[in-house]
Protein backbone atom coordinates (compact mmCIF):
# COMPACT_ATOMS: atom_id res chain seq x y z
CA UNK A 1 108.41 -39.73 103.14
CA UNK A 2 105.95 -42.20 101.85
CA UNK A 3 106.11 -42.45 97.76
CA UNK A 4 104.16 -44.19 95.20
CA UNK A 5 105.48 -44.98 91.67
CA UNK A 6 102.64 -45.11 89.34
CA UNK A 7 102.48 -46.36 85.62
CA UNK A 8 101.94 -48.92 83.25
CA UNK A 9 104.53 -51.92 83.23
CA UNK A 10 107.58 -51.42 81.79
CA UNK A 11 107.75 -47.71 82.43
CA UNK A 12 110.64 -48.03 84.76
CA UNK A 13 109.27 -47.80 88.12
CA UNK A 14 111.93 -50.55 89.44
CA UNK A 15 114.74 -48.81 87.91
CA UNK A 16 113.73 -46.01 89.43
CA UNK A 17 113.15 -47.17 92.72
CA UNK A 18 116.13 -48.59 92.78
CA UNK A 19 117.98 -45.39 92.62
CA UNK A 20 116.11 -43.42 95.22
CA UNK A 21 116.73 -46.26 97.37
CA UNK A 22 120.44 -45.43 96.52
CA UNK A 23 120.55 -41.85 96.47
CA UNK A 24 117.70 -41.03 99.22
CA UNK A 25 118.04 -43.99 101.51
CA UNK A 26 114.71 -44.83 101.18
CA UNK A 27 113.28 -48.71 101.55
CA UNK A 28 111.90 -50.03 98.80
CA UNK A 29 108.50 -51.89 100.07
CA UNK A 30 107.68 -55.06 97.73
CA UNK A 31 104.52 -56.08 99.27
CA UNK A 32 105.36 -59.94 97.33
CA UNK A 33 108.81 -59.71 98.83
CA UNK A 34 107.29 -59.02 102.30
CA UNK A 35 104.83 -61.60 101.71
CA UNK A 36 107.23 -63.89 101.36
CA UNK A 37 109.28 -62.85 104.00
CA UNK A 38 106.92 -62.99 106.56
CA UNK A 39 105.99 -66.71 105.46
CA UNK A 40 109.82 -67.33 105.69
CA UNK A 41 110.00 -65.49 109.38
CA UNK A 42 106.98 -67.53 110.67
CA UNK A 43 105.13 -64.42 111.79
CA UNK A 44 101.90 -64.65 112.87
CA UNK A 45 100.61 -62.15 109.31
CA UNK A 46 103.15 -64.44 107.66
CA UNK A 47 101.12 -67.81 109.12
CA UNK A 48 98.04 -66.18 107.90
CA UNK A 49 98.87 -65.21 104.08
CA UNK A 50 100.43 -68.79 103.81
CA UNK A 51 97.38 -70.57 104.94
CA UNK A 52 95.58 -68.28 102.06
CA UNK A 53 97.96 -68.62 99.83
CA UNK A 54 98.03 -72.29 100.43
CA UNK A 55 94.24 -72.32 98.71
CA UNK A 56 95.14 -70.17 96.00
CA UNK A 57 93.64 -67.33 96.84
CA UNK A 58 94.84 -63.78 96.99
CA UNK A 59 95.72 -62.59 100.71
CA UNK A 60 93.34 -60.06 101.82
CA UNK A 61 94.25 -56.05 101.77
CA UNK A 62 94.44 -56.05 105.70
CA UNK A 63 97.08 -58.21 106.04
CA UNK A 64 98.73 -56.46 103.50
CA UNK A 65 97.86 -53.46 105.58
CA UNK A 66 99.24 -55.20 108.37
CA UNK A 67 102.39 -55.92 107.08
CA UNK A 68 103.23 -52.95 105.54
CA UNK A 69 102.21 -51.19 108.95
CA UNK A 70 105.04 -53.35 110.76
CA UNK A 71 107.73 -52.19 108.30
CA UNK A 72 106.75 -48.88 108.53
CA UNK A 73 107.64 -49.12 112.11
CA UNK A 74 110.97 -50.56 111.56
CA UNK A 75 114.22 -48.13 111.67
CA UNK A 76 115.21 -48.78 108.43
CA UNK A 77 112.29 -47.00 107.15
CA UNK A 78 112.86 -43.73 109.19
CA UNK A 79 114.21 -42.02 106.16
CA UNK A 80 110.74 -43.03 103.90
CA UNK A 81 110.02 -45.51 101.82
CA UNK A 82 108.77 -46.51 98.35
CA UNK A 83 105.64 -48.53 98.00
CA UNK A 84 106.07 -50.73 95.26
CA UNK A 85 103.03 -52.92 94.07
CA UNK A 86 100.54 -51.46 96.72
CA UNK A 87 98.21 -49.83 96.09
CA UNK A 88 97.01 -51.65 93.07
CA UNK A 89 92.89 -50.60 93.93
CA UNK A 90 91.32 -48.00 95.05
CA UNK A 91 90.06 -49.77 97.94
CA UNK A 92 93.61 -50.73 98.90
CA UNK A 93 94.52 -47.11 98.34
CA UNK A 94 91.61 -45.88 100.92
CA UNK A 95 92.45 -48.67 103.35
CA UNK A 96 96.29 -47.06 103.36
CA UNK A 97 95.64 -43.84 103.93
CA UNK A 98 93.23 -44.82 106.69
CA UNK A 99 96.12 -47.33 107.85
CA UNK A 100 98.67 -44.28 107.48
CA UNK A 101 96.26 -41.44 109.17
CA UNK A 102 95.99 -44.18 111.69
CA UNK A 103 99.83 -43.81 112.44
CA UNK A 104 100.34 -40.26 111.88
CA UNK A 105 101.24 -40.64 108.22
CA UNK A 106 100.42 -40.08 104.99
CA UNK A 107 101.68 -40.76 101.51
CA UNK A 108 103.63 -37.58 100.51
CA UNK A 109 104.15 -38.15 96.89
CA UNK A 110 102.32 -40.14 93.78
CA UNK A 111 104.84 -40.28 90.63
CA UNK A 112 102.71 -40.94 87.73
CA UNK A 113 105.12 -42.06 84.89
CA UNK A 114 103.57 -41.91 81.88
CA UNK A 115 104.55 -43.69 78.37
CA UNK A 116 103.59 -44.39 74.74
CA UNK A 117 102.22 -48.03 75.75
CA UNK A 118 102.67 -48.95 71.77
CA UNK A 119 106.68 -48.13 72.35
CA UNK A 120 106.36 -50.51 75.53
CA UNK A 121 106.63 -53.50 73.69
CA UNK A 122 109.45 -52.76 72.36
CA UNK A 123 111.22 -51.69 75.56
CA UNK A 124 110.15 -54.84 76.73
CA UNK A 125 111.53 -56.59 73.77
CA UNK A 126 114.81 -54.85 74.34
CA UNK A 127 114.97 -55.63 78.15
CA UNK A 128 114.42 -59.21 77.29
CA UNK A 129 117.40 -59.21 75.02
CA UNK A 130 119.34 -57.17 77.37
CA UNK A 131 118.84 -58.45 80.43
CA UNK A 132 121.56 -61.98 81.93
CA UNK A 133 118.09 -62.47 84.18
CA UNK A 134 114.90 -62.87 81.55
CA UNK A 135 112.28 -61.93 83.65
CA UNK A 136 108.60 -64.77 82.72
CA UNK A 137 106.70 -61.68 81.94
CA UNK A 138 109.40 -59.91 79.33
CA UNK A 139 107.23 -60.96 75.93
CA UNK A 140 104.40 -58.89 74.39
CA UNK A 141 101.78 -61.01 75.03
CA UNK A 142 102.30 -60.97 78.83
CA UNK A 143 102.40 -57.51 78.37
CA UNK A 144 99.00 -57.18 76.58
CA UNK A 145 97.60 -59.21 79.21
CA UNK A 146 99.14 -56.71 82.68
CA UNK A 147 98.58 -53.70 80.52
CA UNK A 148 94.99 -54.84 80.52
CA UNK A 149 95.04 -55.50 84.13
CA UNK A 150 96.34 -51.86 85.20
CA UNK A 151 94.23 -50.10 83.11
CA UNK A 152 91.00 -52.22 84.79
CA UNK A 153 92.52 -52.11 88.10
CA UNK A 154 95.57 -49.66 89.36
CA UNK A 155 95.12 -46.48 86.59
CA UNK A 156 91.59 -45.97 88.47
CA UNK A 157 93.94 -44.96 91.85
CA UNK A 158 95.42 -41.87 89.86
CA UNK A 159 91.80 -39.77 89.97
CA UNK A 160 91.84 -41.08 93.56
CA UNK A 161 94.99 -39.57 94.28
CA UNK A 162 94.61 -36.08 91.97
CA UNK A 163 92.28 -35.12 94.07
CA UNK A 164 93.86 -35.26 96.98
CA UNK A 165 96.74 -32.77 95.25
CA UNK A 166 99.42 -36.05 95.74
CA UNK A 167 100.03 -36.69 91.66
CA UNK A 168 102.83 -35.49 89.65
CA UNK A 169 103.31 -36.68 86.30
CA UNK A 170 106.59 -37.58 84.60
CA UNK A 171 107.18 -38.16 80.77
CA UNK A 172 108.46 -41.62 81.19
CA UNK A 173 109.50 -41.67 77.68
CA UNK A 174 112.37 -39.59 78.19
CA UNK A 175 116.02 -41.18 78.76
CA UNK A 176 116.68 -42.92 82.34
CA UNK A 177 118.68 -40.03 83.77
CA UNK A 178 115.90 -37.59 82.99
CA UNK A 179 113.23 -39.28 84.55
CA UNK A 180 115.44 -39.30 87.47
CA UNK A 181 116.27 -35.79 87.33
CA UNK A 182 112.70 -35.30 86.95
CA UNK A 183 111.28 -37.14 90.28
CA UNK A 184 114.22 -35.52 91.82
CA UNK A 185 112.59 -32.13 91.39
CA UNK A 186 109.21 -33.34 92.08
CA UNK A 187 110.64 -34.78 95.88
CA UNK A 188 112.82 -31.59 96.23
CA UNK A 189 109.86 -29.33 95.79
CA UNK A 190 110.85 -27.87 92.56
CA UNK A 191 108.35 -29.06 90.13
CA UNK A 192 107.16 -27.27 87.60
């Protein structure tokens, strides 16, 4: 199973990645923690990204590609995994399902997890004060700024996806254990 988790920041999509990865044993794929892995492992896509990196610029979405491509490969992932941060464009969203056609895949389900973005803020606010780890971007005006950003950038991949049937939409606003119960339906086929 190849799922996406899409939605504004803040919404919950690491919280409730981290469950499936619990309940499902499926591998959450950080494309900035495999970035930085494959810098750390001296792999050849890991050589390349540094040396980009290195300038300051953003690596490009075949390496990316690449990467995520080798992990899919990997045992660990046999169960299905969680892509988390990719696709953020809809160019990187065509390049992976060309990648994923490519290896006799595709991505099974989009999650759409929708929320009041003016009650964000808040939740933000409240994570901030909640949280022993305060993450840099936990204060409204870094929000303002990555809200901005998806709406420009990642919300344009949800059309994308609807039309290839993949979306399902989930009220994000509801308590923790609902949204779970919620994708839970959606994954076991019982939606709607």
């Amino acid at each position: 199973m190849i799922l996406i988790l899409l939605g504004p920041p803040g919404v919950g999509k690491g919280t409730q990645a981290s469950r499936l990865t619990k309940t499902r044993g499926l591998v959450q794929l950080s494309t900035g923690d495999m970035l930085r892995e494959a810098i750390a492992n001296g792999t050849e896509l890991g050589r390349k990204a540094k040396s980009i990196m290195d300038e300051g610029k953003l690596v490009a979405d075949d390496i990316i590609l690449g990467m995520i491509a080798e992990r899919l490969s990997s045992p660990d992932c046999a169960n299905g995994v969680i892509l988390d941060g990719f696709p953020r464009t809809i160019e990187q969203a065509k390049g992976l399902d060309t990648m994923l056609v490519e290896m006799g895949l595709s991505v099974n389900h989009v999650i759409e997890m929708q929320v009041d973005e003016n009650i964000l803020a808040d939740r933000i606010l409240k994570r901030a004060q909640e949280s022993e780890q305060v993450r840099d971007d936990d204060n409204v005006e870094v929000l303002k700024k990555r809200l901005k950003v998806y709406h420009e950038n990642t919300a344009p991949i949800i059309p994308y996806y609807k039309d290839g049937g993949k979306v399902s939409v989930v009220d994000g606003m509801q308590p923790i254990e609902d949204v779970a119960a919620a994708i839970d339906r959606i994954l076991n086929g019982q939606e709607g």
